[in-house]
Protein backbone atom coordinates (compact mmCIF):
# COMPACT_ATOMS: atom_id res chain seq x y z
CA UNK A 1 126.47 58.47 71.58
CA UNK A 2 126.16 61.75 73.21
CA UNK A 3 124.13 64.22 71.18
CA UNK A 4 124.12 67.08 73.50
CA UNK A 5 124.62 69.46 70.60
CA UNK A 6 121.87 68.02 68.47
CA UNK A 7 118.78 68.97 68.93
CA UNK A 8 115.20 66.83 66.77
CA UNK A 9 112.40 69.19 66.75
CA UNK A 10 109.77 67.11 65.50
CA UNK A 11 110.76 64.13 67.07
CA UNK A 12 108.86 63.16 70.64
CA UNK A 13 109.40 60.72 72.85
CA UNK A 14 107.17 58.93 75.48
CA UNK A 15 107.38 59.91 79.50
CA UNK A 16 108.98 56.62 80.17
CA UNK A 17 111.97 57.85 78.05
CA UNK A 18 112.58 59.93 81.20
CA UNK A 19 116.12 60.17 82.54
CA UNK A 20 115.90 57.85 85.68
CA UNK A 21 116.17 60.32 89.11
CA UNK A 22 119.41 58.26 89.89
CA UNK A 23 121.27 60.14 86.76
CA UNK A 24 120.55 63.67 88.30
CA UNK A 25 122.83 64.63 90.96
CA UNK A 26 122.17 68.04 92.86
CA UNK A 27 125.14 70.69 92.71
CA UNK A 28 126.51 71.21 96.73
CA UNK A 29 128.73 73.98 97.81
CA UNK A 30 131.56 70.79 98.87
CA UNK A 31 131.44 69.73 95.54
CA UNK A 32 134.77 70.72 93.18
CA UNK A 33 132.56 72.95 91.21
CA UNK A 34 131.58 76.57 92.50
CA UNK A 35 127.69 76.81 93.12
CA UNK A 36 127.94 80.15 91.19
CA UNK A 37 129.60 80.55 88.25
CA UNK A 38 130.68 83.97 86.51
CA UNK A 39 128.83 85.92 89.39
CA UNK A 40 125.63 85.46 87.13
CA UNK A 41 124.74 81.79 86.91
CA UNK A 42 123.73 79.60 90.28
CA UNK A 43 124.66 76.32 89.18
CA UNK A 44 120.91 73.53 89.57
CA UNK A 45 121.70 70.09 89.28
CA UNK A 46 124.63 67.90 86.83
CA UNK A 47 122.48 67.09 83.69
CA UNK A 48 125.68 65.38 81.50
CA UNK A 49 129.10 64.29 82.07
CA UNK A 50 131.98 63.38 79.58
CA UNK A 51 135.99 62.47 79.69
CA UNK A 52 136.77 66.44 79.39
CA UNK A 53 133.41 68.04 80.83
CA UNK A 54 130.76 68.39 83.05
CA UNK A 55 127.14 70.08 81.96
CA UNK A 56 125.16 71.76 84.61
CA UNK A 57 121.20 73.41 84.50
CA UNK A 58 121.82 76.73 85.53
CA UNK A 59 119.85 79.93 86.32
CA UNK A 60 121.03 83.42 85.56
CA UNK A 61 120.74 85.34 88.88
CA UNK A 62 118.99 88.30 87.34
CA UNK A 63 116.40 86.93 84.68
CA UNK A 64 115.91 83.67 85.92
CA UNK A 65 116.51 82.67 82.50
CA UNK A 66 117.35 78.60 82.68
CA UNK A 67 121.09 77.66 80.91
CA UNK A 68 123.39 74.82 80.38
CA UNK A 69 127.31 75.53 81.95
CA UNK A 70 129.33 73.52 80.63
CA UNK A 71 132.45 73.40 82.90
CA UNK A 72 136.14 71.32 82.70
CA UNK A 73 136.51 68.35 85.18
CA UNK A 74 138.92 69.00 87.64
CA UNK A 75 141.35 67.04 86.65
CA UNK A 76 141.25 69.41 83.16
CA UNK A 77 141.02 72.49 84.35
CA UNK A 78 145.27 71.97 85.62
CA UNK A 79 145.30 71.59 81.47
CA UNK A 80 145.81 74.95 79.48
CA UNK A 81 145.34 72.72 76.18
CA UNK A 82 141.95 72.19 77.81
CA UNK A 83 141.24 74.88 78.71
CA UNK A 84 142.21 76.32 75.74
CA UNK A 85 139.90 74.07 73.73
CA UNK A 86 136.84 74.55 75.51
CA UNK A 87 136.76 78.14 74.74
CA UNK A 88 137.61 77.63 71.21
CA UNK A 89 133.99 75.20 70.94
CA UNK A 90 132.59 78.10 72.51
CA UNK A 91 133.76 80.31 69.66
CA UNK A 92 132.64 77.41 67.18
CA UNK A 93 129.01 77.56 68.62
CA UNK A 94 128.53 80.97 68.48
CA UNK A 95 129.50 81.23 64.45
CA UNK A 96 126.66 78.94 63.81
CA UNK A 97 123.16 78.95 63.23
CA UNK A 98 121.09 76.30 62.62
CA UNK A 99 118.14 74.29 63.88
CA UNK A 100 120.04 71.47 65.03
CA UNK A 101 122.86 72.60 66.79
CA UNK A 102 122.58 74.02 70.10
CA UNK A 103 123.40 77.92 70.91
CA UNK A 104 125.73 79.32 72.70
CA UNK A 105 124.96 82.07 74.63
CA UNK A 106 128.12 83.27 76.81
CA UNK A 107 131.48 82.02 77.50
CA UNK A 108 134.24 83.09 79.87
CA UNK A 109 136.35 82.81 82.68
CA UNK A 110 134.97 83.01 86.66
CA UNK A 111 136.56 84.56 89.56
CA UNK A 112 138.58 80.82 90.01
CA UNK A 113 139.88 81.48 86.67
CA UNK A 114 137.97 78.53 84.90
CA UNK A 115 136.86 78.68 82.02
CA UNK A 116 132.67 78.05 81.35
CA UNK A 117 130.47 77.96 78.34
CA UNK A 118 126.80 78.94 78.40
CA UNK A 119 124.49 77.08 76.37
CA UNK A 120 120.97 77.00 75.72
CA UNK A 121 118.86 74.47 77.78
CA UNK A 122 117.40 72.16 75.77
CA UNK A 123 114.85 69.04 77.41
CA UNK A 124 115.30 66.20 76.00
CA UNK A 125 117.20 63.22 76.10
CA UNK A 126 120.55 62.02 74.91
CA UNK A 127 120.19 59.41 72.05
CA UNK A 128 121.86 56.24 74.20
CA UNK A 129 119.58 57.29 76.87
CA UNK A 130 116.29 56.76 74.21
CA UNK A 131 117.95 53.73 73.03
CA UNK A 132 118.88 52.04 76.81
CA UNK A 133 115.20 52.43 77.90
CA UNK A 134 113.39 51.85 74.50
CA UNK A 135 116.04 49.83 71.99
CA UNK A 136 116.84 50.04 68.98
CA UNK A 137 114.40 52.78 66.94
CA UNK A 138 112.73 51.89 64.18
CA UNK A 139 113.24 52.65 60.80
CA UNK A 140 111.61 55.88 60.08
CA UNK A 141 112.83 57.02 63.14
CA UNK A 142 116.70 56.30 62.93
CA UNK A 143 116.66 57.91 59.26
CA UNK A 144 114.55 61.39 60.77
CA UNK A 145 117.35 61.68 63.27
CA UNK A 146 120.29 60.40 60.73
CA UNK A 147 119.18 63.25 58.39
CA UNK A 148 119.07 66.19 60.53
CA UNK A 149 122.45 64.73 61.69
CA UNK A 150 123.68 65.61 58.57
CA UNK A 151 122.37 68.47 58.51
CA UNK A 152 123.72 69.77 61.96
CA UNK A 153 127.27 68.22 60.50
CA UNK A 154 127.06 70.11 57.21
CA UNK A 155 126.35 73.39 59.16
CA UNK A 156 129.94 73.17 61.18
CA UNK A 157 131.93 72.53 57.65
């Protein structure tokens, strides 16, 4: 379960929860995404991947500030329903406010014409990766994160 736009406050989890270094893949220029995206962002290292999207740790060029790009795969970026509806979840991000639901910051289009979404950077982990190295939670856990689940859910409706 990816819960990249959920985010648990007061819930830690040990340093062995730690993504292993094999999951973290450095960005290269002969890669099929740009190094630089938007003219502002210098594209770090992938941090999440999914059937429609690839999620990057970026910098911004000017104020260092650290960011999440999320950018189409390349096989979806040929797809202008795609492309399409990764703007549109950029547009749904930025009409909500709430504790548990990641920001976005900026959206557009680079100079290759692909579309890009800014998000905030958030450290953590994803909830399959918790469960992978540490199993199944216990109660009082699963019901902390199941209730600010709903209320990230009940925010977007």
């Amino acid at each position: 379960m990816d819960l990249s736009f959920y985010r648990a406050p007061n819930l830690t989890f040990a340093a062995d929860d730690a993504p292993p270094p094999s999951s973290i893949r450095r960005v290269q220029e002969s890669e099929s995404f740009p190094a630089e995206v938007g003219s502002r962002f210098n594209l770090k290292r992938e941090i999440g991947r999914g059937g429609m999207c690839a999620v990057y740790q970026a910098q911004h060029r000017y104020t260092r500030r650290q960011v999440a790009i999320k950018l189409l795969l390349p096989a979806m970026q040929k797809r202008p329903e795609m492309r399409a509806r990764l703007l549109r979840e950029a547009t749904a991000l930025g009409r909500i406010r709430h504790e548990n639901v990641i920001q976005a910051l900026d959206a557009g289009v680079s100079a290759t014409n692909d579309p890009f979404v800014v998000l905030e950077l958030l450290d953590g982990r994803t909830l399959d990766g918790i469960l992978t190295s540490r199993g199944p939670l216990d109660v009082a856990d699963a019901v902390h994160i199941a209730m600010r689940l709903a209320s990230a859910l009940d925010a977007w409706h």
